[in-house]
C-alpha atoms as a PDB file:
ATOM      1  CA  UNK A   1       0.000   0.000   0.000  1.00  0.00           C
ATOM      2  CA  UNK A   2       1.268   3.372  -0.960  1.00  0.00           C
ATOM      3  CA  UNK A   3       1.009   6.497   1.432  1.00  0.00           C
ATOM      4  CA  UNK A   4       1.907  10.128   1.349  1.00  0.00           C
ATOM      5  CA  UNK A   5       2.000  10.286   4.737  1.00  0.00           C
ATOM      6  CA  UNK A   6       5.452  11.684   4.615  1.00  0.00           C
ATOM      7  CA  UNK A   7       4.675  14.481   2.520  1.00  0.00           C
ATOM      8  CA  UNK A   8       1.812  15.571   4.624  1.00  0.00           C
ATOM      9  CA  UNK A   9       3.712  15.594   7.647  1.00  0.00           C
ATOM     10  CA  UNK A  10       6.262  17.912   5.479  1.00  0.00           C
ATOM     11  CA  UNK A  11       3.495  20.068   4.523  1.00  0.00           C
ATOM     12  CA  UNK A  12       2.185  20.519   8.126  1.00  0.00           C
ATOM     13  CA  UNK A  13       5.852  21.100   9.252  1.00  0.00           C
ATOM     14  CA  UNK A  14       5.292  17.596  11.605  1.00  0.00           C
ATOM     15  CA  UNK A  15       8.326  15.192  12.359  1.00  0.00           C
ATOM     16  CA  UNK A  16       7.539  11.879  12.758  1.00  0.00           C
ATOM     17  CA  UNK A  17       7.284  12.385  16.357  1.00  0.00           C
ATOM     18  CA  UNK A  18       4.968  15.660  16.380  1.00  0.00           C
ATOM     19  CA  UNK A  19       2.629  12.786  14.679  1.00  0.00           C
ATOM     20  CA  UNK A  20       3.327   9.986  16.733  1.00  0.00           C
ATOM     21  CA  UNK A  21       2.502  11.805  19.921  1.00  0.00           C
ATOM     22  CA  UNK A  22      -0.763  13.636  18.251  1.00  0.00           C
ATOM     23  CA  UNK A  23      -2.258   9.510  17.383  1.00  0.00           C
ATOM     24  CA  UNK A  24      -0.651   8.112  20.374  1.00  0.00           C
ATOM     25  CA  UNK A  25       1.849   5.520  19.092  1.00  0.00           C
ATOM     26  CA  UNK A  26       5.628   5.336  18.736  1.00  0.00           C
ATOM     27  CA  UNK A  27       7.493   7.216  16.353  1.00  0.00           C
ATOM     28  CA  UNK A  28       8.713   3.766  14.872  1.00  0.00           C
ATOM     29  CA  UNK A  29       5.175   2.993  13.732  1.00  0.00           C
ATOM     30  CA  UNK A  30       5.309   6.436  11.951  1.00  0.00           C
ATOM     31  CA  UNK A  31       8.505   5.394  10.478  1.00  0.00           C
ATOM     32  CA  UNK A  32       7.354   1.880   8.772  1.00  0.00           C
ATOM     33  CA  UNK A  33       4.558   3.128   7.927  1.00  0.00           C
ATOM     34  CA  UNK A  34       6.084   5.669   5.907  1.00  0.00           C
ATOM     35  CA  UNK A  35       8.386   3.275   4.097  1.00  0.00           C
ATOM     36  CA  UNK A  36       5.097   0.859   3.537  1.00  0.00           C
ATOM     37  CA  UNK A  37       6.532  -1.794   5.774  1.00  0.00           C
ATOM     38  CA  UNK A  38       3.466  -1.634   8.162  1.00  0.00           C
ATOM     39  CA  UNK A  39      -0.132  -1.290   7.323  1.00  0.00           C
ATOM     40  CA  UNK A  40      -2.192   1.101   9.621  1.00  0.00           C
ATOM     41  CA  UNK A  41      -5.199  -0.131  11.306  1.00  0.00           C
ATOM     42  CA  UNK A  42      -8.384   1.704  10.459  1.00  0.00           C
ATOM     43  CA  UNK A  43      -8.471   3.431  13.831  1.00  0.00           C
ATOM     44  CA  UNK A  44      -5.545   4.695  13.390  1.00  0.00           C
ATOM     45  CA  UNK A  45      -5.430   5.423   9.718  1.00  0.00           C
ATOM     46  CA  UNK A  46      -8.754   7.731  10.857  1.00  0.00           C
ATOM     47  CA  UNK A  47      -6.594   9.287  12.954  1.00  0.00           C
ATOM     48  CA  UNK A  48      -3.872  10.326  10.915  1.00  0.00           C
ATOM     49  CA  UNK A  49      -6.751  11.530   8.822  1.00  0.00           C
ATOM     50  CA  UNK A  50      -8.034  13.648  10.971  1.00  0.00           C
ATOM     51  CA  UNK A  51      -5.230  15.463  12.159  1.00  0.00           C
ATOM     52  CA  UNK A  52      -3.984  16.220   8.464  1.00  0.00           C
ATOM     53  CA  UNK A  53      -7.898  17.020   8.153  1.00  0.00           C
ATOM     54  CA  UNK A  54      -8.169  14.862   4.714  1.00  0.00           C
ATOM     55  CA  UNK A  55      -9.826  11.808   3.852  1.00  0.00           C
ATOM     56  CA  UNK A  56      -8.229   8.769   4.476  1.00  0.00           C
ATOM     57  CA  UNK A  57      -8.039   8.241   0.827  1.00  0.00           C
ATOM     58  CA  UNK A  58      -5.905  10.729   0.375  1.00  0.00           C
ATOM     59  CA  UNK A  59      -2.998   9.415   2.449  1.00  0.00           C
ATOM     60  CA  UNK A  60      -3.354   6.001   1.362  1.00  0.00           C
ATOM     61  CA  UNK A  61      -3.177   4.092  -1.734  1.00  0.00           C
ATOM     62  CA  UNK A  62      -3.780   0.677  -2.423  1.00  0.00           C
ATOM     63  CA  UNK A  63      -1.830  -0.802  -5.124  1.00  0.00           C
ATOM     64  CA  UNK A  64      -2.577  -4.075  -7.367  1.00  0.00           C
ATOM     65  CA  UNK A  65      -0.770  -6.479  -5.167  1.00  0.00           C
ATOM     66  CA  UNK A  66      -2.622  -5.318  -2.096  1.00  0.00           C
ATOM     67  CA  UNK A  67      -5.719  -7.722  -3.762  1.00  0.00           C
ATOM     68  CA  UNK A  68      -3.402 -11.037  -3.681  1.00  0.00           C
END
């Protein structure tokens, strides 16, 4: 799954940690998330969502080999 979670954060001046702390998880989870090596929950992709006030759509991205 792609994400342009990293680019928001840079467009909201947030460092991984700023966003970590406003969803309540580690700043890891930010971090492999980012690189697409860990797939948000929907809680939490609602969360991200709301603080970057878009629609969850618009951070995330699935891709073809996300239906295999």
């Amino acid at each position: 799954m792609k994400n342009k979670l990293k680019v928001l954060r840079a467009m909201n001046d947030f460092t991984q940690q700023d966003l970590a702390d406003k969803i309540q998880v580690s700043r890891q989870t930010i971090n492999t998330i980012e690189k697409g090596k860990y797939v948000p929950s929907t809680l939490l992709a609602l969360k991200m969502a709301s603080v970057f006030k878009v629609n969850v759509l618009e951070i995330f991205e699935m891709e073809d080999s996300d239906w295999s």
